[in-house]
C-alpha atoms as a PDB file:
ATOM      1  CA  UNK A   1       0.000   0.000   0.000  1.00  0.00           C
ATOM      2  CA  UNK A   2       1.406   3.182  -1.069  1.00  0.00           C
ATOM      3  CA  UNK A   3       0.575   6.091   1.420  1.00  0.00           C
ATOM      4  CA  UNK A   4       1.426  10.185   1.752  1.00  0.00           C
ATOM      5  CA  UNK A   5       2.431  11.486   4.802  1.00  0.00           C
ATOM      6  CA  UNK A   6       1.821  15.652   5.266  1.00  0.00           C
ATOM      7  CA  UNK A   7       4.111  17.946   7.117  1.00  0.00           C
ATOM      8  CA  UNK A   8       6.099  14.969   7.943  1.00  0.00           C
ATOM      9  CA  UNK A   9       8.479  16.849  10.247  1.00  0.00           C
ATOM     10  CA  UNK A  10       6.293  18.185  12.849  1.00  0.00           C
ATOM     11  CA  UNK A  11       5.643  15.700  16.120  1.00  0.00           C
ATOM     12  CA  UNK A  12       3.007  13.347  14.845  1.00  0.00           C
ATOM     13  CA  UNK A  13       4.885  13.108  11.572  1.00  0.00           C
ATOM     14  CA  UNK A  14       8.058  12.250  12.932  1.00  0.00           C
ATOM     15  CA  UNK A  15       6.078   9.779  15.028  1.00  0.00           C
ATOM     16  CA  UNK A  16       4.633   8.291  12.014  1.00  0.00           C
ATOM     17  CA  UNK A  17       8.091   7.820  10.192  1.00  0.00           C
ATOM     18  CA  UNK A  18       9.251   5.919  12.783  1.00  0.00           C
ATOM     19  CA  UNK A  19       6.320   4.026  13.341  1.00  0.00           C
ATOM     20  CA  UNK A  20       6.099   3.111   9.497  1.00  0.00           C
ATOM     21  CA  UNK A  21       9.530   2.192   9.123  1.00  0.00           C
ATOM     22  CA  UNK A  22       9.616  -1.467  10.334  1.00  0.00           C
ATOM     23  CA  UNK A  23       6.044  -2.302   8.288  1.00  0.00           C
ATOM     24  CA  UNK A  24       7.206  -3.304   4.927  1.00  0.00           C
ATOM     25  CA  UNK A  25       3.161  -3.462   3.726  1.00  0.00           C
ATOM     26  CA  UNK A  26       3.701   0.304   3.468  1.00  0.00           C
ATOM     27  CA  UNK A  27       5.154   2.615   1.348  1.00  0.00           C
ATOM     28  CA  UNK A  28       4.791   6.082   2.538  1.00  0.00           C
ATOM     29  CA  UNK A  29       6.068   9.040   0.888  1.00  0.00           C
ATOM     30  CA  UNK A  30       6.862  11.690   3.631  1.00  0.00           C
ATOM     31  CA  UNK A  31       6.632  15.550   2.324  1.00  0.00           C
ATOM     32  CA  UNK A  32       6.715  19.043   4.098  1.00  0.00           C
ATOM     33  CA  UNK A  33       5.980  22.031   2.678  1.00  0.00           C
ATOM     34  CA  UNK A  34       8.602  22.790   1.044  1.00  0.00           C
ATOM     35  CA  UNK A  35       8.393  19.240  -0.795  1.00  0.00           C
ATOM     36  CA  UNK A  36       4.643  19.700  -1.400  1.00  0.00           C
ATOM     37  CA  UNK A  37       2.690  22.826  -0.670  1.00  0.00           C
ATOM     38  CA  UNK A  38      -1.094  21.652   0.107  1.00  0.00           C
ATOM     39  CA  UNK A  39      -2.278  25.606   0.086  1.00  0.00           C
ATOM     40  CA  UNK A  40      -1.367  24.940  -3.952  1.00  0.00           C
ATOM     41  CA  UNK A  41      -4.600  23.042  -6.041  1.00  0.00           C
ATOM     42  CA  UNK A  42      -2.212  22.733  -9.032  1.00  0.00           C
ATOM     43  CA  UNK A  43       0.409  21.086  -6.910  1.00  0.00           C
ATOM     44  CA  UNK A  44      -1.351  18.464  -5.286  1.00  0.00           C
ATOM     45  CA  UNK A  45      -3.224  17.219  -8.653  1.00  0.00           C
ATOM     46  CA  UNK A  46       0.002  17.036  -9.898  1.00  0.00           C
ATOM     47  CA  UNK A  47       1.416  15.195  -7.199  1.00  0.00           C
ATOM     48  CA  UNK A  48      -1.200  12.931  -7.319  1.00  0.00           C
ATOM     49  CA  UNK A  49      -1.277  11.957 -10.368  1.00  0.00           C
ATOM     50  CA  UNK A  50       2.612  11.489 -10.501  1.00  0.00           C
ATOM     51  CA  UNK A  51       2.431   9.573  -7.383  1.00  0.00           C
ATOM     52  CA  UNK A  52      -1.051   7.282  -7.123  1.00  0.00           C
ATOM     53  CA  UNK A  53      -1.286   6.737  -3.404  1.00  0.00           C
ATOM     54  CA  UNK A  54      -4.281   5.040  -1.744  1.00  0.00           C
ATOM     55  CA  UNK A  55      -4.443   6.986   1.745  1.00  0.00           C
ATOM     56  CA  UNK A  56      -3.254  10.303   2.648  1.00  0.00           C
ATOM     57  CA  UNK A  57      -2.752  10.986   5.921  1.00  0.00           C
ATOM     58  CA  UNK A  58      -2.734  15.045   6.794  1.00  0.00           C
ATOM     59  CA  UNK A  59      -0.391  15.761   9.835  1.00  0.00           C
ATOM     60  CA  UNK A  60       0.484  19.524   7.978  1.00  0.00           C
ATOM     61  CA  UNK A  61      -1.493  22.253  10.385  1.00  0.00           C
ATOM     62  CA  UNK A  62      -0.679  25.767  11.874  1.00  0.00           C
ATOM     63  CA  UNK A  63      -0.846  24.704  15.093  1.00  0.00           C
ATOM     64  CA  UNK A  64       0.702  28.023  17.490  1.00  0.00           C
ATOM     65  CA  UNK A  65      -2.267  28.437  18.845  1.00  0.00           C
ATOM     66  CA  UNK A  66      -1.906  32.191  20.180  1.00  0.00           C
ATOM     67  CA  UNK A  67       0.167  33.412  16.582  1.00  0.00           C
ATOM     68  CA  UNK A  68      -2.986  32.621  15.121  1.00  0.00           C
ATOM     69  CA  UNK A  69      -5.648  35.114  16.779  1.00  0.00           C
ATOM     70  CA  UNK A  70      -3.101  37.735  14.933  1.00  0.00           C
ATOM     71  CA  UNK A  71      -2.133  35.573  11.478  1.00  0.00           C
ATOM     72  CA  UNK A  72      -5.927  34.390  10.564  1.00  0.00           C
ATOM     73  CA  UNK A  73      -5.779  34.509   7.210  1.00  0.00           C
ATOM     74  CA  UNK A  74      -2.081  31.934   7.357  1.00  0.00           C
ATOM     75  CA  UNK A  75      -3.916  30.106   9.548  1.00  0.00           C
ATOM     76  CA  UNK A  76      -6.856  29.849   7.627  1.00  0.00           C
ATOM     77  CA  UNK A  77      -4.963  28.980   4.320  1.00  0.00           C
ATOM     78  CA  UNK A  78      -3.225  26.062   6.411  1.00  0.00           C
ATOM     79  CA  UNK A  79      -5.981  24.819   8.502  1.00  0.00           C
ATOM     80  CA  UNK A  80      -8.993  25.422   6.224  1.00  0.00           C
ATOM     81  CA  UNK A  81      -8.537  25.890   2.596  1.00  0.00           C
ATOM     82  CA  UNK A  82      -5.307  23.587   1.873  1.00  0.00           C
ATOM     83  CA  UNK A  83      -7.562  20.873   3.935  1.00  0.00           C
ATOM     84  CA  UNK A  84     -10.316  21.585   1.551  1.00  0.00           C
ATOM     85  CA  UNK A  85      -7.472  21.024  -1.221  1.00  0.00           C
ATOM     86  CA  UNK A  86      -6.586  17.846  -0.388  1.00  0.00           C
ATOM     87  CA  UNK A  87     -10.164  17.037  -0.078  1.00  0.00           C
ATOM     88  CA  UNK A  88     -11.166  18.211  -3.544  1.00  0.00           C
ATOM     89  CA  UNK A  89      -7.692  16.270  -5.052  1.00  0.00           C
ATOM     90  CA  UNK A  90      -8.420  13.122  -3.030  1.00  0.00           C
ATOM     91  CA  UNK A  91     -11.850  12.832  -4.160  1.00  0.00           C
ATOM     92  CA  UNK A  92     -10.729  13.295  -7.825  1.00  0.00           C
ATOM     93  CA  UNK A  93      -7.775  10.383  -7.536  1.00  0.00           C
ATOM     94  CA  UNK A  94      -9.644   8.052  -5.566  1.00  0.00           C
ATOM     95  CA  UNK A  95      -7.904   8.605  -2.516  1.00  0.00           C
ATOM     96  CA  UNK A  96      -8.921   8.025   1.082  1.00  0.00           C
ATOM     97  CA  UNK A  97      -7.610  10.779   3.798  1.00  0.00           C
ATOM     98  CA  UNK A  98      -6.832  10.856   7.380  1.00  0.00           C
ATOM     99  CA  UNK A  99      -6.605  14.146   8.620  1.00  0.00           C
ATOM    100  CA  UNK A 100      -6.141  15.385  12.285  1.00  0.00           C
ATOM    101  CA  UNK A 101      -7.812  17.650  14.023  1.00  0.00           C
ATOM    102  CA  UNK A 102      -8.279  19.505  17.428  1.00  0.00           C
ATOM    103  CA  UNK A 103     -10.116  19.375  20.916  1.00  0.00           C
ATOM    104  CA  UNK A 104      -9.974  23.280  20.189  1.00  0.00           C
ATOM    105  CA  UNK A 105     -13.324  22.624  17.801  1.00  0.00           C
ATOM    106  CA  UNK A 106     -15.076  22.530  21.321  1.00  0.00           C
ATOM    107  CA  UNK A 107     -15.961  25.401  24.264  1.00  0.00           C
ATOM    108  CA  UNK A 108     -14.337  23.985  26.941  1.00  0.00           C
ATOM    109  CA  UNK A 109     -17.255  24.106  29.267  1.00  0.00           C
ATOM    110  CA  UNK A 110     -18.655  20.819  29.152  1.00  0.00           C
ATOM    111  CA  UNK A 111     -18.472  18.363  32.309  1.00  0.00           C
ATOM    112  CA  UNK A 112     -18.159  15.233  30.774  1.00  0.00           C
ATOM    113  CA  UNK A 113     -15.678  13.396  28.035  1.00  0.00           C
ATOM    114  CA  UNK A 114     -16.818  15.232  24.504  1.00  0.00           C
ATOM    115  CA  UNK A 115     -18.261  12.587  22.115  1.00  0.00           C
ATOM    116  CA  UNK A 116     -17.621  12.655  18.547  1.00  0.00           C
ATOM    117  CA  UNK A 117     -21.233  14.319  17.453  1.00  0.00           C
ATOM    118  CA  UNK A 118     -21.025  17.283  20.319  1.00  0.00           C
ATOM    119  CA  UNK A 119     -21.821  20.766  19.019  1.00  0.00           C
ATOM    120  CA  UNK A 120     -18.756  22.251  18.212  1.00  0.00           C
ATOM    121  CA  UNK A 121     -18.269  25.647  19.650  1.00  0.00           C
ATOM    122  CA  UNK A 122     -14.556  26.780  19.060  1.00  0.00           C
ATOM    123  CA  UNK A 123     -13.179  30.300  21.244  1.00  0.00           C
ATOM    124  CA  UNK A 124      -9.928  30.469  18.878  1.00  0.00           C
ATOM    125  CA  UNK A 125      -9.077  31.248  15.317  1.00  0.00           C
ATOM    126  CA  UNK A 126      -6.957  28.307  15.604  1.00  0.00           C
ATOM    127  CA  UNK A 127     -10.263  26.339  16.291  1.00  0.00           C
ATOM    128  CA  UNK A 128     -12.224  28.078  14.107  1.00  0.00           C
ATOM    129  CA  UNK A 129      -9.986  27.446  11.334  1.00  0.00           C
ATOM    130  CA  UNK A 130      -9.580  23.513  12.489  1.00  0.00           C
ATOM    131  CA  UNK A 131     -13.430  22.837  12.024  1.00  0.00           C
ATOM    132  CA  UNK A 132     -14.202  24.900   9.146  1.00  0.00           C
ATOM    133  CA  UNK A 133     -11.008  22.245   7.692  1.00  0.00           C
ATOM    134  CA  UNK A 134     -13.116  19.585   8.955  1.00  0.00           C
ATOM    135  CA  UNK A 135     -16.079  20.971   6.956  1.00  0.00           C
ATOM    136  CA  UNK A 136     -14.592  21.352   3.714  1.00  0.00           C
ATOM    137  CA  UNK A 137     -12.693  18.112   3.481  1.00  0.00           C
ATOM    138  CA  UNK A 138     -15.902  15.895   3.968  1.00  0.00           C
ATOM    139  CA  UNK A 139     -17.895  18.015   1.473  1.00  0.00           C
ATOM    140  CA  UNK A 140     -15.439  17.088  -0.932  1.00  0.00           C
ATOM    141  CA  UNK A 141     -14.555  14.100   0.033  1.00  0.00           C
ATOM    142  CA  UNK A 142     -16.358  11.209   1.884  1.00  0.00           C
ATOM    143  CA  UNK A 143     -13.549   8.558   2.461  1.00  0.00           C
ATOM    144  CA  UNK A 144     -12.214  10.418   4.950  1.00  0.00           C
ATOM    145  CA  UNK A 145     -11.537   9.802   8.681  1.00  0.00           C
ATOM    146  CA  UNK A 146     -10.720  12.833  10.952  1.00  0.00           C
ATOM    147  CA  UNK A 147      -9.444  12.032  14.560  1.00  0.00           C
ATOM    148  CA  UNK A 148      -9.241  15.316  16.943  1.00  0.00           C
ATOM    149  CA  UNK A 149      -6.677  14.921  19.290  1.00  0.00           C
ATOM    150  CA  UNK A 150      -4.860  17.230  22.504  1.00  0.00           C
ATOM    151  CA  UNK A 151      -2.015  18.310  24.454  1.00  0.00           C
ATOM    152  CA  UNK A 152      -0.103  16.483  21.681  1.00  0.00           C
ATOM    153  CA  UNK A 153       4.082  16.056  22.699  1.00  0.00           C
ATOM    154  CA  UNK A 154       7.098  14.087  21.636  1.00  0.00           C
ATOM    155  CA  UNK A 155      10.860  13.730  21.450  1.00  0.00           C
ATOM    156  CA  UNK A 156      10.415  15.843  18.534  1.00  0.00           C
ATOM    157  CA  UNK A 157       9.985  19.713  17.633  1.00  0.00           C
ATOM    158  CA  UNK A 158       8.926  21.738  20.039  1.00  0.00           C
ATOM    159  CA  UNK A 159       5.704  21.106  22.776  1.00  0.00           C
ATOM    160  CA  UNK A 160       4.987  21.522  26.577  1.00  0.00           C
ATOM    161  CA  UNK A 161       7.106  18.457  27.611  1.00  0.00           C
ATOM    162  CA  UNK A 162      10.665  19.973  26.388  1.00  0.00           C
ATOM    163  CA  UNK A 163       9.843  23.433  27.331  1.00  0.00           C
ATOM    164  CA  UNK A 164       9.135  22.416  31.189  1.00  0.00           C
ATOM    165  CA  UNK A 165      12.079  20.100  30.799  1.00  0.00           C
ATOM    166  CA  UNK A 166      13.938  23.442  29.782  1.00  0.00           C
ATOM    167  CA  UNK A 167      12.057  25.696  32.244  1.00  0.00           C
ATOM    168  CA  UNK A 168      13.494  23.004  34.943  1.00  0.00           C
ATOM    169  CA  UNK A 169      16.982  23.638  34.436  1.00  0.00           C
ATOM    170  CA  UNK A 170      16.663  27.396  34.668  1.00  0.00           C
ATOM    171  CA  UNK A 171      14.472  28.528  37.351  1.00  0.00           C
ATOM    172  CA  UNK A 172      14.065  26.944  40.956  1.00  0.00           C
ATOM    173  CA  UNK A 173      10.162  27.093  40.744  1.00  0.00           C
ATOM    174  CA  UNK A 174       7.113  28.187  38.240  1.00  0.00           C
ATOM    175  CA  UNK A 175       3.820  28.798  38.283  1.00  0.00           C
ATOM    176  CA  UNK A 176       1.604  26.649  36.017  1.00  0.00           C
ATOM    177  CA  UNK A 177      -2.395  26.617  35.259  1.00  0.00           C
ATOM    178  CA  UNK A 178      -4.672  23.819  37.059  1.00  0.00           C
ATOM    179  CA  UNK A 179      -8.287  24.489  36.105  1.00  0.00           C
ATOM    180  CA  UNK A 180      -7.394  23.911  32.606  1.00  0.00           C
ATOM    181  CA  UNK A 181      -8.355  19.874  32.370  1.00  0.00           C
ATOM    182  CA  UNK A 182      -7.394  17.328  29.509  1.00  0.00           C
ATOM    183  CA  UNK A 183      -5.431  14.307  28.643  1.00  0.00           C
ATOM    184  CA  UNK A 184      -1.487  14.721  27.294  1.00  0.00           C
ATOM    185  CA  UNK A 185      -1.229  12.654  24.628  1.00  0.00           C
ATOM    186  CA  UNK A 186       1.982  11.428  23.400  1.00  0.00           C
ATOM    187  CA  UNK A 187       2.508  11.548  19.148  1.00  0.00           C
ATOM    188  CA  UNK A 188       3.609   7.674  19.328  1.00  0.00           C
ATOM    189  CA  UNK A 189       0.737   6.615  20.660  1.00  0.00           C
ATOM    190  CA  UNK A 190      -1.486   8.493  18.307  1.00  0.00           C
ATOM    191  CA  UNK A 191       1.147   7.234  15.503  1.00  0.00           C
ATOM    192  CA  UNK A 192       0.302   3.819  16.434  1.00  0.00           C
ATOM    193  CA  UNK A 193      -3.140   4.190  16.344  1.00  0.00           C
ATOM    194  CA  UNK A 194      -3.319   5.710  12.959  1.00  0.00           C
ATOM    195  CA  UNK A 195      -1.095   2.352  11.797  1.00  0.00           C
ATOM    196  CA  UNK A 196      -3.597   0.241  12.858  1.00  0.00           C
ATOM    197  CA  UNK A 197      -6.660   2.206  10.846  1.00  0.00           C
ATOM    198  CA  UNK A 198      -4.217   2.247   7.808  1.00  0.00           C
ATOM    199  CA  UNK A 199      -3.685  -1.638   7.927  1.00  0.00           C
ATOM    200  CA  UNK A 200      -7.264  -2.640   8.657  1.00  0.00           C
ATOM    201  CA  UNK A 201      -9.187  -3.810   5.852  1.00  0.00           C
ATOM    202  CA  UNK A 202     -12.552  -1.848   7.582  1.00  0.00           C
ATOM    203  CA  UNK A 203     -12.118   1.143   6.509  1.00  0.00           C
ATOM    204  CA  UNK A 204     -14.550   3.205   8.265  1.00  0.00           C
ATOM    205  CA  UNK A 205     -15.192   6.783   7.332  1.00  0.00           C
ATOM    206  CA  UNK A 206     -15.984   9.510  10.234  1.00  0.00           C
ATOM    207  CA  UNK A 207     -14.821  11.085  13.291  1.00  0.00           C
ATOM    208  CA  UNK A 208     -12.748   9.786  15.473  1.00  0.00           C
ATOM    209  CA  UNK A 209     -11.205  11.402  19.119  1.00  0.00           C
ATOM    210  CA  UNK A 210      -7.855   9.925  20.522  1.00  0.00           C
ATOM    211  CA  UNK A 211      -5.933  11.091  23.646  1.00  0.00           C
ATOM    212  CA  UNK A 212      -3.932   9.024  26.188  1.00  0.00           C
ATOM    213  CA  UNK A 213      -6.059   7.583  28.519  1.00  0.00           C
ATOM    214  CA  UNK A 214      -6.715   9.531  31.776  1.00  0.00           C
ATOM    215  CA  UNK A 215      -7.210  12.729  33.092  1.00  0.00           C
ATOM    216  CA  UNK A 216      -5.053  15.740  33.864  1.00  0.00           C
ATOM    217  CA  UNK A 217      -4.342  19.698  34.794  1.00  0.00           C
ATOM    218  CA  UNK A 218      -1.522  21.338  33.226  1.00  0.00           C
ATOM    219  CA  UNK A 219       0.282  21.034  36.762  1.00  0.00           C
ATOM    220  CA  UNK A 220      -0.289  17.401  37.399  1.00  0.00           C
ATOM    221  CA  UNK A 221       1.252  16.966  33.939  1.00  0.00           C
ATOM    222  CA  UNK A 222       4.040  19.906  35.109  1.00  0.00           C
ATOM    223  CA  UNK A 223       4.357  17.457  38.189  1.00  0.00           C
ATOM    224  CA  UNK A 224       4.602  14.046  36.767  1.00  0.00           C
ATOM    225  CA  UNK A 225       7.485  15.345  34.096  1.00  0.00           C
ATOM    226  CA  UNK A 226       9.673  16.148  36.938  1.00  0.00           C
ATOM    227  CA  UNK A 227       8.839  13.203  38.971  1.00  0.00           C
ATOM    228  CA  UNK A 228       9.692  10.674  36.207  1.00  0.00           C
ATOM    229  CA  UNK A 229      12.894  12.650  35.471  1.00  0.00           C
ATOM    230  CA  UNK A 230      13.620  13.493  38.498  1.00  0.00           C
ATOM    231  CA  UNK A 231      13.912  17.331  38.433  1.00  0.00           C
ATOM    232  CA  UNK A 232      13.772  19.469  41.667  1.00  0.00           C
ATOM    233  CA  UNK A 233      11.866  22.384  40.603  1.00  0.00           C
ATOM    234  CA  UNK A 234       9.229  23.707  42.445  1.00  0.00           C
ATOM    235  CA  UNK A 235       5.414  23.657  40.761  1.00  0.00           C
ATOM    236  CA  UNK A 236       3.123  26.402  42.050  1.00  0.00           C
ATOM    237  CA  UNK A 237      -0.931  25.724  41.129  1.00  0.00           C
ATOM    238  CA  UNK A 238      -1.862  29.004  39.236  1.00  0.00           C
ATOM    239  CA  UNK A 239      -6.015  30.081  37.697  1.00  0.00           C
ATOM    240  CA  UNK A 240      -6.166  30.342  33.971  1.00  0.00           C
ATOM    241  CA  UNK A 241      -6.938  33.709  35.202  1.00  0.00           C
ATOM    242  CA  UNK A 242      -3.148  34.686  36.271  1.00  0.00           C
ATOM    243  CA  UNK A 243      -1.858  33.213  32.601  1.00  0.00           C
ATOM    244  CA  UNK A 244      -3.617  35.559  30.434  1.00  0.00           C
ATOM    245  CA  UNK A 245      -3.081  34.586  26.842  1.00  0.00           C
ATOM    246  CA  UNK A 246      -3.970  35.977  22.907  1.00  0.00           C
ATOM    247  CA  UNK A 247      -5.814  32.506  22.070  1.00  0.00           C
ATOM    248  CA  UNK A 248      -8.824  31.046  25.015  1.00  0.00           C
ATOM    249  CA  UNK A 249      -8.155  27.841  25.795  1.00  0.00           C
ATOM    250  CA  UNK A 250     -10.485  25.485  26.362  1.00  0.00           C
ATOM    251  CA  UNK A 251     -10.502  24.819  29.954  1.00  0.00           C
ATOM    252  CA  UNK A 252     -12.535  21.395  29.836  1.00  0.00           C
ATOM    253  CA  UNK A 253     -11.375  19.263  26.776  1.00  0.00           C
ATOM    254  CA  UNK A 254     -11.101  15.438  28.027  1.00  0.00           C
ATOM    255  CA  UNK A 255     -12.515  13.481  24.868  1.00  0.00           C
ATOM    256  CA  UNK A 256     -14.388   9.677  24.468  1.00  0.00           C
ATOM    257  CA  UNK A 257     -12.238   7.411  22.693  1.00  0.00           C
ATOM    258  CA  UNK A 258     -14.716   4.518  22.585  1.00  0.00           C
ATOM    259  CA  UNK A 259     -15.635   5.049  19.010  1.00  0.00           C
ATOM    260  CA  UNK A 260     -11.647   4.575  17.887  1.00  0.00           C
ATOM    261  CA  UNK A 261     -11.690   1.761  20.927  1.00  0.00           C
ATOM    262  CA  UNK A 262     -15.372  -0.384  19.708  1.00  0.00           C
ATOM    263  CA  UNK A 263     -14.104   0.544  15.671  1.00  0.00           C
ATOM    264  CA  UNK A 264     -10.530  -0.784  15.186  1.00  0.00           C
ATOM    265  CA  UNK A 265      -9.596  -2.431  18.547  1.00  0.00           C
ATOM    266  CA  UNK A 266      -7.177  -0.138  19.497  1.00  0.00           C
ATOM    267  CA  UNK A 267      -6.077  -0.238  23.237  1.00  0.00           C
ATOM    268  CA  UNK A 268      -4.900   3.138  24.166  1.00  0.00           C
ATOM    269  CA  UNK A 269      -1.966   3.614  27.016  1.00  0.00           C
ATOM    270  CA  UNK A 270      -2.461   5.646  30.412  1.00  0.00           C
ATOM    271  CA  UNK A 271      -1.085   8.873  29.652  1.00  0.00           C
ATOM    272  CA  UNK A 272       1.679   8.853  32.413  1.00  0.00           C
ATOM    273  CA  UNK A 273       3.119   5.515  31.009  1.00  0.00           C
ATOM    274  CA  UNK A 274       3.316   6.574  27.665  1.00  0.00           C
ATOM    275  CA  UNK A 275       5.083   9.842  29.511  1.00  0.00           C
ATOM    276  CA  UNK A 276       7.404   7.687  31.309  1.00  0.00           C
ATOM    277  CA  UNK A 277       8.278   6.076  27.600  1.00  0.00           C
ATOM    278  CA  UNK A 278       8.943   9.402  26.373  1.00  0.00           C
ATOM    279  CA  UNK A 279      10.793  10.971  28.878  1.00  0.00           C
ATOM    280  CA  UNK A 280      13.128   7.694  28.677  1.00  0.00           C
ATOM    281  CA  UNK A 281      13.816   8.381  24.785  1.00  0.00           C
ATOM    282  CA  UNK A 282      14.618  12.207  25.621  1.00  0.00           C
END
């Protein structure tokens, strides 16, 4: 099975190269912007019909969060209208997509795990922009799975994990939010996740939600990181309220994974063992 991997050098797609390498089923071709720009219709027709692929799998996203409330329309062209690209280019080849998306799509005020068909409500351009995405890619195209994700870190690129690793070895304390409530979700996990959709035979179209299992503040996260690697520094509990920032975020945004769970079998790690793992590779 021939595949395309999009921005292939942030986390997830890092994730997936190394999750794809051993699986000699696959043949994935792994492209960044500069490689293949998505934003261009032109480009990806061309692409496509150069390179016939079966499933594309959309990791490419502007994803800094509090840029975007100031860069809209980049945002936009990224996280809405090159989604609606592929869309339009994968329906034309014949091509099923994966594409990921955000627990940003939602308020942040529910009180319970958000289900696939919850109202969206996003309070960010970066969310706006990640559901309108989600709108224009299955109006164009139907073989397509979307799986929303959060709190996304790695060993690669830049994400919470490294920066409070970095934080650790420069000040003797911080202060970090806990009434902001979610699951951290490490990009391996998700990676592996996405390799099992890609290999089953049941392809079934939709939305999907995957995070690590279990739930977590910013500062219990903040806490377990230094725990598992053993760092001294001191964690003060601080109100979203204290952290002002450009971009709201979502201060509830635990979602239910039983759909991706029932669907393709996929067992999904607690979220401070898959930490553990990842701390261990840094």
């Amino acid at each position: 099975m021939k595949i395309l991997v999009t921005g292939a050098y942030g986390q997830l797609g890092n994730a997936l190269q190394r999750e794809l390498a051993g699986d000699n089923n696959i043949e994935a071709i792994f492209t960044d912007a500069d490689s293949l720009d998505i934003t261009d219709p032109t480009a990806l027709d061309r692409f496509f019909e150069d390179n016939p692929v079966e499933i594309v799998v959309n990791c490419a996203a502007y994803t800094a969060v509090d840029k975007a409330e100031s860069d809209d329309l980049k945002a936009a062209a990224i996280n809405t209208a090159a989604v609606g690209n592929l869309g339009q280019a994968a329906s034309k080849h014949g091509i099923k997509v994966i594409h990921i998306s955000t627990d940003y799509v939602f308020s942040g005020e529910s009180f319970r795990p958000y289900k696939e068909n919850d109202e969206p409500y996003p309070q960010s351009i970066y969310g706006r922009t990640k559901l309108e995405g989600e709108g224009l890619l299955t109006s164009f195209c139907k073989d397509t799975i979307i799986i929303r994700t959060a709190w996304l870190y790695s060993e690669f690129g830049n994400n919470f994990v490294k920066t409070m690793l970095r934080l650790s070895g420069e000040r003797d304390e911080i202060n970090v939010v806990s009434d902001q409530i979610g699951s951290p979700t490490y990009a391996g996990d998700l990676a592996s996740a996405i390799h099992t959709i890609i290999s089953d035979k049941n392809w079934q179209p939709g939305i999907y939600h995957f995070t690590n299992e279990g739930v977590a503040s910013w500062y219990d996260f903040t806490k377990a990181i230094f725990e598992i690697s053993e760092k001294n520094t001191r964690v003060n509990p601080i109100p979203t309220a204290q952290y002002p920032t450009p971009a709201k975020r979502p201060l509830y945004s635990v979602l239910s994974k039983n759909k991706i769970k029932q669907n393709y079998g996929i067992t999904i790690p607690y979220w401070r063992d898959s930490l553990a793992e990842c701390l261990k590779k840094l």
